[in-house]
Protein backbone atom coordinates (compact mmCIF):
# COMPACT_ATOMS: atom_id res chain seq x y z
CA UNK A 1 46.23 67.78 45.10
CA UNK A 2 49.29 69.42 44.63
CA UNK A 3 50.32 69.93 41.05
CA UNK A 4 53.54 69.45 39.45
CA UNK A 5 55.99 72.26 39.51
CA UNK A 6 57.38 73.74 36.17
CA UNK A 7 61.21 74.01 35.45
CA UNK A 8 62.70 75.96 32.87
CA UNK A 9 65.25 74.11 30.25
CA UNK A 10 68.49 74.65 31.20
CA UNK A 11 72.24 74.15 29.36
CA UNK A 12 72.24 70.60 30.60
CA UNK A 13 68.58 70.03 30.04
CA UNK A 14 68.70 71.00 25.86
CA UNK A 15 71.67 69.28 24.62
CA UNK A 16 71.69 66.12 27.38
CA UNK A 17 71.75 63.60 24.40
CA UNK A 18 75.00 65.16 23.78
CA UNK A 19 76.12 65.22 26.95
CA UNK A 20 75.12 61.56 27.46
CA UNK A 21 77.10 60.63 24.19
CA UNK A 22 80.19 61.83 25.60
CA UNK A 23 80.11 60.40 28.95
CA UNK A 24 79.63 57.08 27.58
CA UNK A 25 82.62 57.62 25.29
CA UNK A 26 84.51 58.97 28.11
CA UNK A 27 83.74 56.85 30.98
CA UNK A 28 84.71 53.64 28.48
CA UNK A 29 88.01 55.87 27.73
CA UNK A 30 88.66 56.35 31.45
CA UNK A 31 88.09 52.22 31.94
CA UNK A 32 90.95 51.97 28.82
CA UNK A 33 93.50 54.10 30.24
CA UNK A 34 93.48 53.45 33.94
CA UNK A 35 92.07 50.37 34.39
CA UNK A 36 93.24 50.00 38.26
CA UNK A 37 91.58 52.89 39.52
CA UNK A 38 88.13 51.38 37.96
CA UNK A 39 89.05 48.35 39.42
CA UNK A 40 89.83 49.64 42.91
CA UNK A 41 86.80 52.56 42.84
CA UNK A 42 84.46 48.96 41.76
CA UNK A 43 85.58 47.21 45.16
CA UNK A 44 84.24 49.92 47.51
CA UNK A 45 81.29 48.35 49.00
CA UNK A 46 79.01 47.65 51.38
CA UNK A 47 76.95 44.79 51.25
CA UNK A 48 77.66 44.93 47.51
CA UNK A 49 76.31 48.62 46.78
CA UNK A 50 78.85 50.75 45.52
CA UNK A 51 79.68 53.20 48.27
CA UNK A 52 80.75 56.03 44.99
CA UNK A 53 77.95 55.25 43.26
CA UNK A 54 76.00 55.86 46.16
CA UNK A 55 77.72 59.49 46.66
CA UNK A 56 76.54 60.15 43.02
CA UNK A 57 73.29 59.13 43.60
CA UNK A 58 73.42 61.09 46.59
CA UNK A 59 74.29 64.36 44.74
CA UNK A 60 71.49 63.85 41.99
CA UNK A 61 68.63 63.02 44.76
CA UNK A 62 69.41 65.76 47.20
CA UNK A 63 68.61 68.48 45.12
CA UNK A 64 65.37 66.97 43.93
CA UNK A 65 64.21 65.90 47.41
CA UNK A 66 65.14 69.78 47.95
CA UNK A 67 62.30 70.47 45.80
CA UNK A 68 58.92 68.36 47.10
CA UNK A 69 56.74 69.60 49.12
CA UNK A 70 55.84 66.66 51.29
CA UNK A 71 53.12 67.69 51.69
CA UNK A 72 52.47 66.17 48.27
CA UNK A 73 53.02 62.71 49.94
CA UNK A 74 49.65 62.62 51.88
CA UNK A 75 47.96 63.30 48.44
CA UNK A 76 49.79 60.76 46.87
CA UNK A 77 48.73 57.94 49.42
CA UNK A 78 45.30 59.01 48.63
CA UNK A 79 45.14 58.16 45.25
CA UNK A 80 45.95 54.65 44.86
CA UNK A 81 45.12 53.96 41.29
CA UNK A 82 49.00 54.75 40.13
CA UNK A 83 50.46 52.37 43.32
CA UNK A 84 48.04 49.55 42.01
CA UNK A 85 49.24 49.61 38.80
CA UNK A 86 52.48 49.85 39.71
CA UNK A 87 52.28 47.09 41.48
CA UNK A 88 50.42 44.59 38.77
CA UNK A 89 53.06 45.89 36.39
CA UNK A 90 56.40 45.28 38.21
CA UNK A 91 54.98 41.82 39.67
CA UNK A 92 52.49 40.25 37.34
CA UNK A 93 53.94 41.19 34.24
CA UNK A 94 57.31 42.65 33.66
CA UNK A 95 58.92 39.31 35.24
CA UNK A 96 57.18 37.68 32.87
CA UNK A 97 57.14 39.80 29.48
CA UNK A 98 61.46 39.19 30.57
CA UNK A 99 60.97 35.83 30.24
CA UNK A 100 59.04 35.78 27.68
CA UNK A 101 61.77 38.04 25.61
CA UNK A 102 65.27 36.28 26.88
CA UNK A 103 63.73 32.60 26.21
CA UNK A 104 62.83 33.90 22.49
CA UNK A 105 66.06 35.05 21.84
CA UNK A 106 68.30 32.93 23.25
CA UNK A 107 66.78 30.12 22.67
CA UNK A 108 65.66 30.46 18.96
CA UNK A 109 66.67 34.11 17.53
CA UNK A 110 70.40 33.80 19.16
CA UNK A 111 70.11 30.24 19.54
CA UNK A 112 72.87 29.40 15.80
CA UNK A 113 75.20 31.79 17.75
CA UNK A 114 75.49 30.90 21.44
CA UNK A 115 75.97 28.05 23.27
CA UNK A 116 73.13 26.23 25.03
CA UNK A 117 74.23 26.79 28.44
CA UNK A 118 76.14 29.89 27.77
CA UNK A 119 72.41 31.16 26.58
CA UNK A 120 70.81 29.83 29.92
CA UNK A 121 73.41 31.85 31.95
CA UNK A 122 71.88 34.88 29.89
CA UNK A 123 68.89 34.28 30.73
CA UNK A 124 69.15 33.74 33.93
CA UNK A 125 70.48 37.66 34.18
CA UNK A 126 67.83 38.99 32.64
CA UNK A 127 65.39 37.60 34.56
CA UNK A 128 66.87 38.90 37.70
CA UNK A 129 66.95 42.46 36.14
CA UNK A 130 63.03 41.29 35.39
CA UNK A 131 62.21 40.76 39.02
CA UNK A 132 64.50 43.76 40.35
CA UNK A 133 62.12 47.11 39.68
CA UNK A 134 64.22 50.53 39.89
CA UNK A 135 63.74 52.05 43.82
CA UNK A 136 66.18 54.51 43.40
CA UNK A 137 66.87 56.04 39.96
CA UNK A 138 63.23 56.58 39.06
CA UNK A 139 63.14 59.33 41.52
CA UNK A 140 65.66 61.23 39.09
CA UNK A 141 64.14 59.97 35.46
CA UNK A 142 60.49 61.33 37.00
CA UNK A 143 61.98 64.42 38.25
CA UNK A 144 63.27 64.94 34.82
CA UNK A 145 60.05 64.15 33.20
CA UNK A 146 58.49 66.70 35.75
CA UNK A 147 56.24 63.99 37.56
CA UNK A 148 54.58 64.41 41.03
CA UNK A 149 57.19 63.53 43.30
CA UNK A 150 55.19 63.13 46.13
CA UNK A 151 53.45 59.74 44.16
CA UNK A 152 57.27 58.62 43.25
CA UNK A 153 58.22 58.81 46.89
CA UNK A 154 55.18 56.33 47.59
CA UNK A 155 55.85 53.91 44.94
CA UNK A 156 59.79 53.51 45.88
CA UNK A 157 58.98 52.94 49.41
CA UNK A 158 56.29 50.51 48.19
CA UNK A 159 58.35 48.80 45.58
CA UNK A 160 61.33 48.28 48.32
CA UNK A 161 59.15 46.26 50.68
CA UNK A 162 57.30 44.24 47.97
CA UNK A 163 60.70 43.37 46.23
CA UNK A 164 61.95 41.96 49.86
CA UNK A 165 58.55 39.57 49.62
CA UNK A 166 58.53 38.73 46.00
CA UNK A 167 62.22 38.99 44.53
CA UNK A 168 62.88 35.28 46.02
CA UNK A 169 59.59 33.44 45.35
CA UNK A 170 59.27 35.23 41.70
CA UNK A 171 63.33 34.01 41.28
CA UNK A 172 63.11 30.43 42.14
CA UNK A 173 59.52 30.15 40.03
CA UNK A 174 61.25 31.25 36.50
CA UNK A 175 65.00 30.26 37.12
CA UNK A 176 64.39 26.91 38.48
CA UNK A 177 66.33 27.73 41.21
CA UNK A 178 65.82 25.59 44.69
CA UNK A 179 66.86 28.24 47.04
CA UNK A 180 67.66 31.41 45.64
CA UNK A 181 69.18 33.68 48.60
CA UNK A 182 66.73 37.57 49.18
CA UNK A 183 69.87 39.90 48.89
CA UNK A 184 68.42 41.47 51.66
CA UNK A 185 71.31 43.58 52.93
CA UNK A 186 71.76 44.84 48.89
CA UNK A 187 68.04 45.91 48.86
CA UNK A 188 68.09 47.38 52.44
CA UNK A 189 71.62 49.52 51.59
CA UNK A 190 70.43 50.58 48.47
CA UNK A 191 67.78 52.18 49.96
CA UNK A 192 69.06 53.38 53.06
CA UNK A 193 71.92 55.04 51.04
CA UNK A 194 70.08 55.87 47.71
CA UNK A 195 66.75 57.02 48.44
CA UNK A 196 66.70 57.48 52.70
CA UNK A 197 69.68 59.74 53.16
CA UNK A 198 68.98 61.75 50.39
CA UNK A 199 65.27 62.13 51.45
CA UNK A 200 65.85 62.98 55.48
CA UNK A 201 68.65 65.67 54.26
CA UNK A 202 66.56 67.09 51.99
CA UNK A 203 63.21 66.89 54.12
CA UNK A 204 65.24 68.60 57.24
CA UNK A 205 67.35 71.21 54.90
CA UNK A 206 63.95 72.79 53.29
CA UNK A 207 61.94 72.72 56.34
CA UNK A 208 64.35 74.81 57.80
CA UNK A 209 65.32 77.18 55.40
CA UNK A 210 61.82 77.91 54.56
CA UNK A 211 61.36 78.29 58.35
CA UNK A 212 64.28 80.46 58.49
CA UNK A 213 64.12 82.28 55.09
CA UNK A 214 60.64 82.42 53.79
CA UNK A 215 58.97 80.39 50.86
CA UNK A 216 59.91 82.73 48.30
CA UNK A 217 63.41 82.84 49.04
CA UNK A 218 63.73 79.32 49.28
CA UNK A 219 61.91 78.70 45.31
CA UNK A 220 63.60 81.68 43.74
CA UNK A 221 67.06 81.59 45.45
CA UNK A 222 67.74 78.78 46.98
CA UNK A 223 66.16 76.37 44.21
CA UNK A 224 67.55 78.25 41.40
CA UNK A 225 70.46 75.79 40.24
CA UNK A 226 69.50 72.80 41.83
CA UNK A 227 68.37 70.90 38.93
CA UNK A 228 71.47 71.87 37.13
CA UNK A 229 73.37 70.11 40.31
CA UNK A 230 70.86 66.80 39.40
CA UNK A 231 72.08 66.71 36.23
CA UNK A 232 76.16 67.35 36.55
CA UNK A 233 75.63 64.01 38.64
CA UNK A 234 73.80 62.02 36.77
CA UNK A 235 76.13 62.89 33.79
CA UNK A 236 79.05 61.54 36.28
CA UNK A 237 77.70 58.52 37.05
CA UNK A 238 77.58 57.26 33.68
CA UNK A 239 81.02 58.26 33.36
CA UNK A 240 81.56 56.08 36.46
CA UNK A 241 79.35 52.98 35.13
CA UNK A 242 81.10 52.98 31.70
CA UNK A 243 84.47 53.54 33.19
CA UNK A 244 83.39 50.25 35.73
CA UNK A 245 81.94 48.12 32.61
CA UNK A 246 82.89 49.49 29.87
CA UNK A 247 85.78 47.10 29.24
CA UNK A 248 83.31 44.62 28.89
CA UNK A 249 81.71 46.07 25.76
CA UNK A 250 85.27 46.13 24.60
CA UNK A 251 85.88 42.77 25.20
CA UNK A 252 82.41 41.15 24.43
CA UNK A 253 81.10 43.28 22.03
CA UNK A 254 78.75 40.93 20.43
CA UNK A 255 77.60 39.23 23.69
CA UNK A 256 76.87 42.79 24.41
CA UNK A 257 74.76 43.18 21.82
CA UNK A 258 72.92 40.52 22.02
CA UNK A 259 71.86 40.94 25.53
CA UNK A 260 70.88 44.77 24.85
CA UNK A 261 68.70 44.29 21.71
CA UNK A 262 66.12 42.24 23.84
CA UNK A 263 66.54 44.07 27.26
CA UNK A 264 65.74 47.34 25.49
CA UNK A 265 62.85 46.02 23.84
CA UNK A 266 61.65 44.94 27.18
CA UNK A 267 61.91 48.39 28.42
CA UNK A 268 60.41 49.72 25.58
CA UNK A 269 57.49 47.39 25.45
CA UNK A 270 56.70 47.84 29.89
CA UNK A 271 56.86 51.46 29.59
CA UNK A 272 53.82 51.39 26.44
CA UNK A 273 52.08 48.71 28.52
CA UNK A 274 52.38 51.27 31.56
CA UNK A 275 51.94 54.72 29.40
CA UNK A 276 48.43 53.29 27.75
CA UNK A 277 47.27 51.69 30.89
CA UNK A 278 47.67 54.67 33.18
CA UNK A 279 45.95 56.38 29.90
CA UNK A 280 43.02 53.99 30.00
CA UNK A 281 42.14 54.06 33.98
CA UNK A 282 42.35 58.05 33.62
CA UNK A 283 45.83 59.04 35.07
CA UNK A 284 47.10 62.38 35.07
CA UNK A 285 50.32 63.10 33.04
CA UNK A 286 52.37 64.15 36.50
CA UNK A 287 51.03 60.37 37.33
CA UNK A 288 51.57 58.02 34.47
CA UNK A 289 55.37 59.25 34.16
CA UNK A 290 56.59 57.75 37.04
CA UNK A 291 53.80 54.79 37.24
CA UNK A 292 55.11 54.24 34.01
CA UNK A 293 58.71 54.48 33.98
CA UNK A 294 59.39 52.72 38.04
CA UNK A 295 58.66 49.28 35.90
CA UNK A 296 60.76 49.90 32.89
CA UNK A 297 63.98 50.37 34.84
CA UNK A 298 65.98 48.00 37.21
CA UNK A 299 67.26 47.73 40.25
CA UNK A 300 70.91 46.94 38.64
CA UNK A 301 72.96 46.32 41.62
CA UNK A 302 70.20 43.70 43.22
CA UNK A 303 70.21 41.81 40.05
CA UNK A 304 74.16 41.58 40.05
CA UNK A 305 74.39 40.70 43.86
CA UNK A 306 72.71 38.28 43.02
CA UNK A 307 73.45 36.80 39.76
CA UNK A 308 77.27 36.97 41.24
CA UNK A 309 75.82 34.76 44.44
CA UNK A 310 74.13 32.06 42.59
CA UNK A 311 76.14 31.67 39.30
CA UNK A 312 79.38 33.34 39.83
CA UNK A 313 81.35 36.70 38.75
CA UNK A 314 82.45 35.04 35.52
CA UNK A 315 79.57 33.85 34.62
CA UNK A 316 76.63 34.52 31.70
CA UNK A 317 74.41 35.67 34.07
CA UNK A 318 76.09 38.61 35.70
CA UNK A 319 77.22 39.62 32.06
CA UNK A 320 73.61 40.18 31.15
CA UNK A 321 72.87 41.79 34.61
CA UNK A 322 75.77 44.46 33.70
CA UNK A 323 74.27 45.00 30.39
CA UNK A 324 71.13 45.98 32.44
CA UNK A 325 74.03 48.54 33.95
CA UNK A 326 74.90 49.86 30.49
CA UNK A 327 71.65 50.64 29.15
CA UNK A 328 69.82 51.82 32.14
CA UNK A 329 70.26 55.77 32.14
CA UNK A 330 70.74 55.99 28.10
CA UNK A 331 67.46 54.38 27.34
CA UNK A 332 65.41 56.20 30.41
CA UNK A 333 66.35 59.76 29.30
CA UNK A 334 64.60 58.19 25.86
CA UNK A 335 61.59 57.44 27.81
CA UNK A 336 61.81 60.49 29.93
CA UNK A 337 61.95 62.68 26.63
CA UNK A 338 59.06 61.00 25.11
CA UNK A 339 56.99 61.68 28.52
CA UNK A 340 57.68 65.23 28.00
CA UNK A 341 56.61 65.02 24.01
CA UNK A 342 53.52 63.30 24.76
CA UNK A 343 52.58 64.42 28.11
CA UNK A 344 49.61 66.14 26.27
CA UNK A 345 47.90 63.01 25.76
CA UNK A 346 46.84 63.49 29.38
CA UNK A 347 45.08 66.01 32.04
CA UNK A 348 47.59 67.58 34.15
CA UNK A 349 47.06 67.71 37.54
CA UNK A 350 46.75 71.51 37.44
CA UNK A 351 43.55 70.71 35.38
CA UNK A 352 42.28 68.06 37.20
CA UNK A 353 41.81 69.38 40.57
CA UNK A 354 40.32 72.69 38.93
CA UNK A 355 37.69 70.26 37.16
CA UNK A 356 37.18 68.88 40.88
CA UNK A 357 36.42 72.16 42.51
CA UNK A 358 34.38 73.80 39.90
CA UNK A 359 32.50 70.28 40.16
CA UNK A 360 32.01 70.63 43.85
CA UNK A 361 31.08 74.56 43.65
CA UNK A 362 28.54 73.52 41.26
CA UNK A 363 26.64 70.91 43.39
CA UNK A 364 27.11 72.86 46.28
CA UNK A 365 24.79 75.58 44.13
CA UNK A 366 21.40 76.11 45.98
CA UNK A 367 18.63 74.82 44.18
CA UNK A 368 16.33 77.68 42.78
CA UNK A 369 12.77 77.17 43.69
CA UNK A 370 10.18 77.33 40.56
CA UNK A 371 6.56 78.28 40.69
């Protein structure tokens, strides 16, 4: 099995809190001062994915998909442990744990400062961010935490076709809902533009460059900015999102609140649940990142389709589902710097597959014959 590539820190890497900081300030200064272009940049859509948000995902994901071997995927299909719980996580207990966490504060720690049904309408977004598991943006928070790609690949490709079979069942179950519409078309866009484009551009650019070129040229040339690229455009999108919806902090600054206090503790609390179960069952590090970290983000855009759908744009609901917007990248760089701080706690892959073949050497050791 393929292990995990090393990249060096660069500019962006060391001082991205910084970075971060700004953007958010900026992109909510941008939403101030021009408030029509964030308007008119918000209605470009297709099936209600953001066509420029799409173009900046684009420009963070090609130069990562630049940098997998995919080869890796093969391996990564082989070791199913991470996809399984992956799976138990996003679908037997994050939509639940969300539950759990918007019911006990909007119904008894909120409850003196919110209106009954104004607190339903919340809660009825964060459960659709609950049942709406990243697909996209995970492939940029595990590059970041240098996990194996190859397994990330797997479990957004995975994750896409489950959420098409469970997103509607798991909805109507905890919102009560009769018939709550599969945003089909949102999911299948999303992926197509976020993750599929990205991938066959960057699967056809390094086979043949490194068909062309060589191997070595390709790693120490080609490569040598790429992650720099990643990071310019993830630092641009959240100038984008906060220049969408940051008038809406502005506005609602306590409703805000409100609705990020328990939606980051849900994060928080499905990433440990992830982290020390991929710990227990014997992950490696380049593993457990992205097992880990695929649950504790949302698929934003799903969850506001579809919150806009069922309750309306002016409603509680897609408030809370743009929360889920606001806090997304800020708290996952958290998460993705603790990975690298604690990554330690587990066997690197590196390490793994040399305890493997010194393993097999050994039994394959003839057996010396005593007197």
């Amino acid at each position: 099995m393929a292990a995990a590539k090393e990249y060096q820190l660069t500019f962006f890497h060391k001082y991205l809190t910084l970075w971060v900081a700004l953007c958010i300030v900026g992109g909510i200064g941008l939403g101030r001062l021009a408030p029509g272009i964030a308007e008119r940049l918000s209605n470009i859509q297709v099936a209600q994915v953001n066509i420029p948000i799409a173009i900046f995902l684009f420009a963070m994901m090609f130069p990562i998909m630049l940098q997998i071997d995919f080869r890796e995927v093969a391996n990564a299909v082989r070791a199913p442990k991470a996809v399984v719980l992956t799976l138990v996580i996003n679908w037997g207990i994050k939509p639940f744990t969300m539950f759990f966490f918007a019911w006990l504060f909007f119904r008894y720690i909120w409850a003196p400062f919110v209106d009954s049904q104004l607190a339903g309408e919340y809660m009825a977004g964060m459960i659709l961010l609950g049942i709406a598991p990243c697909t996209a943006m995970v492939l940029v928070f595990s590059f970041l935490a240098k996990g194996f790609m190859g397994l990330t690949l797997v479990l957004v490709a995975i994750n896409s076709l489950t959420m098409l079979a469970l997103y509607a069942p798991l909805g109507n179950y905890l919102l009560g809902v009769a018939e709550m519409p599969i945003p089909f078309w949102t999911i299948f866009f999303s992926v197509i533009l976020y993750v599929g484009v990205s991938l066959v551009a960057g699967f056809i650019t390094r086979t043949r460059l490194i068909a062309s070129k060589g191997i070595s040229w390709y790693e120490t040339v080609f490569l040598k900015n790429m992650s720099t690229i990643s990071i310019v455009a993830l630092l641009a999108t959240l100038v984008y999102l906060f220049m969408l919806q940051g008038e809406v902090i502005l506005e609602f600054p306590l409703s805000v609140a409100m609705i990020a206090i328990p939606l980051i503790i849900q994060v928080i609390v499905i990433f440990s649940i992830g982290y020390a179960l991929s710990k227990i069952i014997g992950l490696t590090y380049e593993e457990a990142a992205p097992a880990s970290m695929i649950g504790a983000s949302n698929h934003f855009e799903v969850a506001i389709a579809t919150a806009v759908t069922v309750f309306g744009l002016a409603s509680g609901a897609a408030l809370s589902a743009v929360v889920g917007v606001l806090i997304e990248v800020p708290v996952m760089l958290v998460l993705v710097t603790l990975c690298l701080k604690t990554r330690h706690w587990f066997p690197s892959m590196l390490t793994k597959r040399k305890n493997i073949q010194t393993s097999g050497s050994e039994q394959n050791q003839p057996i010396a014959n005593h007197p």
